[in-house]
PDB file of N, CA and C in Angstrom:
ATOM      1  N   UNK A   1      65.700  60.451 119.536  1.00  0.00           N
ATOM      2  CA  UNK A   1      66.316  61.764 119.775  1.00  0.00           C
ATOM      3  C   UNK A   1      66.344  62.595 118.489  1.00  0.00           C
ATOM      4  N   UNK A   2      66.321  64.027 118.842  1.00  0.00           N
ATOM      5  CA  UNK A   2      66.333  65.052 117.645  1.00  0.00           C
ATOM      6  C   UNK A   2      67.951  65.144 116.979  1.00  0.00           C
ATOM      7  N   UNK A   3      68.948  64.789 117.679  1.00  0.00           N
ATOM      8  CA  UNK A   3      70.136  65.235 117.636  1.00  0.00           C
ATOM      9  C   UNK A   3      71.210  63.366 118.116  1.00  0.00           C
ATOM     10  N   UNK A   4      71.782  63.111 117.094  1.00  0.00           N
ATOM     11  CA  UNK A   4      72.824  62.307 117.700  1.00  0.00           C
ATOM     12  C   UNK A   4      73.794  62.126 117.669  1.00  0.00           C
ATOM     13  N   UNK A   5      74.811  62.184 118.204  1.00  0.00           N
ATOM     14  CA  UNK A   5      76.514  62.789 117.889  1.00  0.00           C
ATOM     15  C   UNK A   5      76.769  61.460 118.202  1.00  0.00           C
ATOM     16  N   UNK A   6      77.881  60.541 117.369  1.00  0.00           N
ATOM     17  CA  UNK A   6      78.340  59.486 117.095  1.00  0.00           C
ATOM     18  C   UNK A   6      80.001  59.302 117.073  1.00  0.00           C
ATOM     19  N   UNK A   7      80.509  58.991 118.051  1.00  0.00           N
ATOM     20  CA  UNK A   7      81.931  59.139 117.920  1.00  0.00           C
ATOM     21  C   UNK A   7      82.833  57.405 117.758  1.00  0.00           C
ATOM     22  N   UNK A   8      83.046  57.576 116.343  1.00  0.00           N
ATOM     23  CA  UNK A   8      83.536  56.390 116.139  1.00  0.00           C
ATOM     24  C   UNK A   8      82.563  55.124 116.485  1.00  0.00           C
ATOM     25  N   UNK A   9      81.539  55.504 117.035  1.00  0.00           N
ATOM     26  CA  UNK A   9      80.513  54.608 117.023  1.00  0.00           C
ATOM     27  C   UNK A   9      80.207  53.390 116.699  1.00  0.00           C
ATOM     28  N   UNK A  10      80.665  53.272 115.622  1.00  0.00           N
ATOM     29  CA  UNK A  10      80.802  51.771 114.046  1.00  0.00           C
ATOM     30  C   UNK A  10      82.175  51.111 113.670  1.00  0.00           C
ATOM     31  N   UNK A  11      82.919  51.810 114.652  1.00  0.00           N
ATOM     32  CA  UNK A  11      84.358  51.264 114.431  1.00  0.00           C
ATOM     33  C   UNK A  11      84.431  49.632 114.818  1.00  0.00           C
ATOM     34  N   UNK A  12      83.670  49.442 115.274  1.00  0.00           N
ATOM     35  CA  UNK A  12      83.704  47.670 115.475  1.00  0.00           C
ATOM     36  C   UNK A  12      82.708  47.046 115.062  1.00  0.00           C
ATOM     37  N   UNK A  13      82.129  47.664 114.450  1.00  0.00           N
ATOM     38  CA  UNK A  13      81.163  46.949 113.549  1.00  0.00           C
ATOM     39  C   UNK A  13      81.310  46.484 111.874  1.00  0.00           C
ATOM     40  N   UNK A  14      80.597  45.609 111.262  1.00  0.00           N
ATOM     41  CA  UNK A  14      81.261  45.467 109.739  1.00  0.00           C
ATOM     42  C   UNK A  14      80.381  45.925 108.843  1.00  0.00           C
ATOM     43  N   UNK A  15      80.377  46.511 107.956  1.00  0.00           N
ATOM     44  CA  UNK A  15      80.137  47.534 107.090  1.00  0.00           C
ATOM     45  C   UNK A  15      78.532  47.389 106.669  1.00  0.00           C
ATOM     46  N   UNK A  16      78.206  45.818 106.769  1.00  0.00           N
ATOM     47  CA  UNK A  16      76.931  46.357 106.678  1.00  0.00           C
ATOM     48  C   UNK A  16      75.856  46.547 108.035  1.00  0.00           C
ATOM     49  N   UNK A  17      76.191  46.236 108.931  1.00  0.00           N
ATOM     50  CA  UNK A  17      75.794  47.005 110.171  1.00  0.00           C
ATOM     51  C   UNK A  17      75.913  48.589 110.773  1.00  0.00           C
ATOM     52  N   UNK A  18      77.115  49.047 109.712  1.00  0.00           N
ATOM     53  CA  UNK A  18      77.454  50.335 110.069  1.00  0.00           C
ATOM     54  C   UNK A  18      76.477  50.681 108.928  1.00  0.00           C
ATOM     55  N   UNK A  19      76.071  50.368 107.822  1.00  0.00           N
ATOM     56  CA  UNK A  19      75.087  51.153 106.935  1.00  0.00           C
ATOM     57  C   UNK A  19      73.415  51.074 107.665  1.00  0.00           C
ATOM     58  N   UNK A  20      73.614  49.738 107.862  1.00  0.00           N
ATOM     59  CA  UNK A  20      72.314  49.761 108.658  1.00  0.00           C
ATOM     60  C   UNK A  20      71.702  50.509 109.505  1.00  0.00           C
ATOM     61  N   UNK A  21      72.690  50.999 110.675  1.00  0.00           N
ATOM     62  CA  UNK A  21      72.729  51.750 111.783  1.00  0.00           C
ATOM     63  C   UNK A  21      72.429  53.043 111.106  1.00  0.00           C
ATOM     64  N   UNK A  22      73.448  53.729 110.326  1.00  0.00           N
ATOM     65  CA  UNK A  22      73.188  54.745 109.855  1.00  0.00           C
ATOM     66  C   UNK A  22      71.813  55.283 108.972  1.00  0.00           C
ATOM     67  N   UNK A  23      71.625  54.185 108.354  1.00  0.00           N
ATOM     68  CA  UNK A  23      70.377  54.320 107.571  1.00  0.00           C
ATOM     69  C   UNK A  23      69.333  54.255 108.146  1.00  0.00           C
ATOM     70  N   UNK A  24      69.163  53.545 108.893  1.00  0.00           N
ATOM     71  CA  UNK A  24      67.629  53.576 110.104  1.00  0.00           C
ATOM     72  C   UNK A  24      67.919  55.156 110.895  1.00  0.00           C
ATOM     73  N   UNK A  25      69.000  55.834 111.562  1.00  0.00           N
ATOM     74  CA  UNK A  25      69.263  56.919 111.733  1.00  0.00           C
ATOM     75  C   UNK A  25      68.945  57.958 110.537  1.00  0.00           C
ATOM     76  N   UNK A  26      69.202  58.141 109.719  1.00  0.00           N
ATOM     77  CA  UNK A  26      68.931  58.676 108.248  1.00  0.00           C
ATOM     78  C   UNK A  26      67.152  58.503 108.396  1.00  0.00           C
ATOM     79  N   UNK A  27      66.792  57.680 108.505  1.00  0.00           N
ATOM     80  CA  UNK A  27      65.226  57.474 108.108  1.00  0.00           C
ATOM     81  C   UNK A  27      64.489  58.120 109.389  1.00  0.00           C
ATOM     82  N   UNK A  28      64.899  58.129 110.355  1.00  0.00           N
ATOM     83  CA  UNK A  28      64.259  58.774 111.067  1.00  0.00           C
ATOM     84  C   UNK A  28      64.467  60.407 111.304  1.00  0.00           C
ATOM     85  N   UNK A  29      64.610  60.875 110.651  1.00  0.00           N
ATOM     86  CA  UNK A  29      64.701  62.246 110.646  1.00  0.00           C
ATOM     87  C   UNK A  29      65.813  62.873 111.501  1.00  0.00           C
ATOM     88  N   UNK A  30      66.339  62.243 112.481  1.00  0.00           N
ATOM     89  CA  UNK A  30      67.624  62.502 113.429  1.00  0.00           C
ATOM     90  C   UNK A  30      69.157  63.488 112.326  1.00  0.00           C
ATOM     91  N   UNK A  31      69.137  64.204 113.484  1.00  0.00           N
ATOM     92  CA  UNK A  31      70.650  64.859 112.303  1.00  0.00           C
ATOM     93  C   UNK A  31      71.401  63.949 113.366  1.00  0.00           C
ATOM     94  N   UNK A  32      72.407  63.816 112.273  1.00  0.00           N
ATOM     95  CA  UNK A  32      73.732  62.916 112.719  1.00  0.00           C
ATOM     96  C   UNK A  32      74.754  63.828 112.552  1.00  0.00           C
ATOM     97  N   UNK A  33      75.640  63.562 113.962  1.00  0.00           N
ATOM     98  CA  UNK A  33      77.386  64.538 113.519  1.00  0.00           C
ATOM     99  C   UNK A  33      77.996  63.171 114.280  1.00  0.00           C
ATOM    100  N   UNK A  34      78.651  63.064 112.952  1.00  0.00           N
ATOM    101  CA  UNK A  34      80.039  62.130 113.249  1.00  0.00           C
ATOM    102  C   UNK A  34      81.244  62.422 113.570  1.00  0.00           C
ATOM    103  N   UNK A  35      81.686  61.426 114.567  1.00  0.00           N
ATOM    104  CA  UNK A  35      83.502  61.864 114.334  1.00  0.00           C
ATOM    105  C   UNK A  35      83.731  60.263 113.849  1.00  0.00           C
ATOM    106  N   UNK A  36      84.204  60.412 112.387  1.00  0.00           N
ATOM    107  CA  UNK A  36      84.659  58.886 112.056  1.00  0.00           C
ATOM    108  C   UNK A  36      85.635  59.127 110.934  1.00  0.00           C
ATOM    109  N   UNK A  37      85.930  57.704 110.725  1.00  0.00           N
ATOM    110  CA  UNK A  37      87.671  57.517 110.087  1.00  0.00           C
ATOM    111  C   UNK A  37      87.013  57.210 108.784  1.00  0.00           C
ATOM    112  N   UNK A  38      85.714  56.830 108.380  1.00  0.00           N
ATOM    113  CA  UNK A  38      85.501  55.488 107.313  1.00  0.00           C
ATOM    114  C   UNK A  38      84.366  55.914 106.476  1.00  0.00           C
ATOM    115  N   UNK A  39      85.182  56.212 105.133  1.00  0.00           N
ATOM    116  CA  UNK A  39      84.297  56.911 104.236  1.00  0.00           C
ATOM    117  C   UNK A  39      83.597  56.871 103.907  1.00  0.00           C
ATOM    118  N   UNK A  40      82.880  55.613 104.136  1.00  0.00           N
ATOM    119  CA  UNK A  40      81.217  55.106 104.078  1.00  0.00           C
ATOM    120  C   UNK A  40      80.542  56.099 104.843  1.00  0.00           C
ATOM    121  N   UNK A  41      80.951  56.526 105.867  1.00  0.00           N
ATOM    122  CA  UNK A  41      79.957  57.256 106.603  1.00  0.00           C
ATOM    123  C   UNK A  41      79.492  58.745 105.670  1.00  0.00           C
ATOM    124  N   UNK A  42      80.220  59.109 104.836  1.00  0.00           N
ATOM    125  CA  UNK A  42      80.025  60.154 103.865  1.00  0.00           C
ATOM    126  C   UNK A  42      78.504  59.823 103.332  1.00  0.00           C
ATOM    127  N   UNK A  43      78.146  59.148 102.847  1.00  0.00           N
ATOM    128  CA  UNK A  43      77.010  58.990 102.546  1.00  0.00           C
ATOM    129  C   UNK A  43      75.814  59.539 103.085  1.00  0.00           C
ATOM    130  N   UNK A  44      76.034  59.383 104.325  1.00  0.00           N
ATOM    131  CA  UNK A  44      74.499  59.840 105.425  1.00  0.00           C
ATOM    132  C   UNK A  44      75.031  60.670 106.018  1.00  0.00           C
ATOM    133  N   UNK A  45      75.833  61.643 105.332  1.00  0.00           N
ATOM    134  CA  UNK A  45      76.227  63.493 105.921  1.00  0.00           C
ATOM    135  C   UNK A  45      75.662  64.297 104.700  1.00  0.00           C
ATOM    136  N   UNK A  46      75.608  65.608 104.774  1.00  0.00           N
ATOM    137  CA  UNK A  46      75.815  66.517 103.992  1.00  0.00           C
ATOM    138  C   UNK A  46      76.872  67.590 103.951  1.00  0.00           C
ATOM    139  N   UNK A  47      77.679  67.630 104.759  1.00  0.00           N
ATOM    140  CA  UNK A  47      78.730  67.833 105.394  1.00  0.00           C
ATOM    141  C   UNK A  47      79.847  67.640 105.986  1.00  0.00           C
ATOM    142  N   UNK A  48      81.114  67.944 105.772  1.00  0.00           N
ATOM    143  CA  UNK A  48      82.275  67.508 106.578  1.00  0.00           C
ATOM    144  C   UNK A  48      82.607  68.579 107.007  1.00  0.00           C
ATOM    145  N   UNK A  49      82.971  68.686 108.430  1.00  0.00           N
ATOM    146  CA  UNK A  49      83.946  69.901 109.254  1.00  0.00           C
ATOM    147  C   UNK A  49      84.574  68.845 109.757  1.00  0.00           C
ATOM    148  N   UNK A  50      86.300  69.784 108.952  1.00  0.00           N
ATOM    149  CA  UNK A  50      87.617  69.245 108.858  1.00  0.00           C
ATOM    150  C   UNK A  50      88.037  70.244 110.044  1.00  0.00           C
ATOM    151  N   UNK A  51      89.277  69.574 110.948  1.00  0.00           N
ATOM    152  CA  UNK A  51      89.802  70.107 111.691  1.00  0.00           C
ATOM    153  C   UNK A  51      90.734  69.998 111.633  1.00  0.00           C
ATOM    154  N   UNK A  52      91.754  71.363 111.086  1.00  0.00           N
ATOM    155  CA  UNK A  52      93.411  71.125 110.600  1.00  0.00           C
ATOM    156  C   UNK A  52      94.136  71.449 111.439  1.00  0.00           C
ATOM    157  N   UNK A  53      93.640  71.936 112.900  1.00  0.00           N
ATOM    158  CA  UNK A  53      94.837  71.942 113.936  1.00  0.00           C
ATOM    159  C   UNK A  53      94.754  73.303 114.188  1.00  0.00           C
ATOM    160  N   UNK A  54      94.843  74.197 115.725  1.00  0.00           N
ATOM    161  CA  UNK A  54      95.814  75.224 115.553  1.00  0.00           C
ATOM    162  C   UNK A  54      94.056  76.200 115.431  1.00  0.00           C
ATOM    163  N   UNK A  55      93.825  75.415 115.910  1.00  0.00           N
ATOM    164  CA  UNK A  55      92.190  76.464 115.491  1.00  0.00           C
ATOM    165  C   UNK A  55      91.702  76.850 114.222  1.00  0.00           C
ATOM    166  N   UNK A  56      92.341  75.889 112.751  1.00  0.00           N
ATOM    167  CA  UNK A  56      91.722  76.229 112.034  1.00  0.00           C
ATOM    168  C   UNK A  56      90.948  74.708 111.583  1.00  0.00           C
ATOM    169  N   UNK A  57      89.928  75.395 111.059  1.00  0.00           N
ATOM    170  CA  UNK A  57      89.224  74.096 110.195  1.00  0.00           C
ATOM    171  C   UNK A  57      88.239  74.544 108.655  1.00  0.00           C
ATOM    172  N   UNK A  58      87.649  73.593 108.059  1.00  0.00           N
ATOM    173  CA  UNK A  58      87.374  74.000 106.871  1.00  0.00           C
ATOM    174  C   UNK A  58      85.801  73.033 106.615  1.00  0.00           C
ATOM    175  N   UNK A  59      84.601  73.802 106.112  1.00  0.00           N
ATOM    176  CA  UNK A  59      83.783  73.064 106.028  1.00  0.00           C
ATOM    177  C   UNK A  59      83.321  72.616 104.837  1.00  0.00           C
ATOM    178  N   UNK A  60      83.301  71.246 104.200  1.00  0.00           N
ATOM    179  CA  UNK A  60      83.225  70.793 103.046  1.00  0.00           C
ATOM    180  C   UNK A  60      81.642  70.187 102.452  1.00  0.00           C
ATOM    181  N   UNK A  61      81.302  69.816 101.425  1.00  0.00           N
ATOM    182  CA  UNK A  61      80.492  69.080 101.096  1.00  0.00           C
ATOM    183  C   UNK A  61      80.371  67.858 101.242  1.00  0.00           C
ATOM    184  N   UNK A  62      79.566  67.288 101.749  1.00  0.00           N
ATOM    185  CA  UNK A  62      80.071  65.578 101.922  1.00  0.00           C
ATOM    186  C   UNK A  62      80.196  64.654 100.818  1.00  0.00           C
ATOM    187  N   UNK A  63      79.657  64.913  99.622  1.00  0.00           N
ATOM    188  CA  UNK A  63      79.746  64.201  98.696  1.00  0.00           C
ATOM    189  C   UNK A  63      81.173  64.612  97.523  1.00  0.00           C
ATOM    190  N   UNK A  64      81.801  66.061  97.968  1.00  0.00           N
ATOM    191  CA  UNK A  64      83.000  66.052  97.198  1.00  0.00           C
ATOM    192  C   UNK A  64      84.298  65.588  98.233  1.00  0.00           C
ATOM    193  N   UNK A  65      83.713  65.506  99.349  1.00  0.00           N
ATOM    194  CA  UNK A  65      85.059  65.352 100.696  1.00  0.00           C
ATOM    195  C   UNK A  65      85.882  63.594 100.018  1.00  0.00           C
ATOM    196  N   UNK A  66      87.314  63.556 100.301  1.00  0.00           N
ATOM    197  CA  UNK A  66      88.152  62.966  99.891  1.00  0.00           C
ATOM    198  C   UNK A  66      88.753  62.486 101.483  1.00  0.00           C
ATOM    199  N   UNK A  67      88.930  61.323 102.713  1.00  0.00           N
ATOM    200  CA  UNK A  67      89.692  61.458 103.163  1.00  0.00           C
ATOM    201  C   UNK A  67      91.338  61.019 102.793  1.00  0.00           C
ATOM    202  N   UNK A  68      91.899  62.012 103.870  1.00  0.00           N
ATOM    203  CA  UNK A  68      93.303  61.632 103.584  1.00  0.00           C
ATOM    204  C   UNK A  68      93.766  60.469 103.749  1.00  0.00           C
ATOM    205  N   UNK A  69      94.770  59.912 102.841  1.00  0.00           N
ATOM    206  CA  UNK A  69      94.933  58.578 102.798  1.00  0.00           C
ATOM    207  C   UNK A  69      96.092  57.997 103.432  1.00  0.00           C
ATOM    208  N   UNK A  70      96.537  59.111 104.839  1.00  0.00           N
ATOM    209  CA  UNK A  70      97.062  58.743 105.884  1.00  0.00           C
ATOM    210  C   UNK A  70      96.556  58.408 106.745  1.00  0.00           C
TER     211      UNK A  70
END
C-alpha cells in the first residue's frame, strides 16, 4: 500500500519487532501515520501532530518531539 495508518499497532509487540515492522515499512516507500504511545516510533516519522483537546493541536518535528511523561 501507498498509505498506512497504524493505530497502536506494536503495542503488543517487543521492541525489536516493533523496529522491524516499522523499518521494512520505512524501506518500502509507504508513508506511515501513527497513533502511538512509544517513542521509538519517533524515529520512522518526520512529524508529530499533537492533539491538545478542544480542537486545538500543534504540528512538531519528529526528531525534536518530547512525549509527555504522563
Amino acid at each position: 500500500p501507498r498509505i498506512v495508518i497504524l493505530d497502536e499497532a506494536t503495542s503488543a509487540l517487543d521492541a525489536a519487532n516493533e523496529a522491524a515492522l516499522y523499518q521494512r515499512l520505512k524501506d518500502s516507500d509507504t508513508i506511515l501515520i501513527s497513533i502511538a504511545h512509544r517513542p521509538a516510533v519517533l524515529a520512522y516519522h518526520t512529524q508529530v501532530l499533537q492533539l491538545k483537546g478542544d480542537g486545538a493541536w500543534a504540528l512538531h518535528k519528529a526528531a525534536d518531539y518530547q512525549f509527555d511523561a504522563d
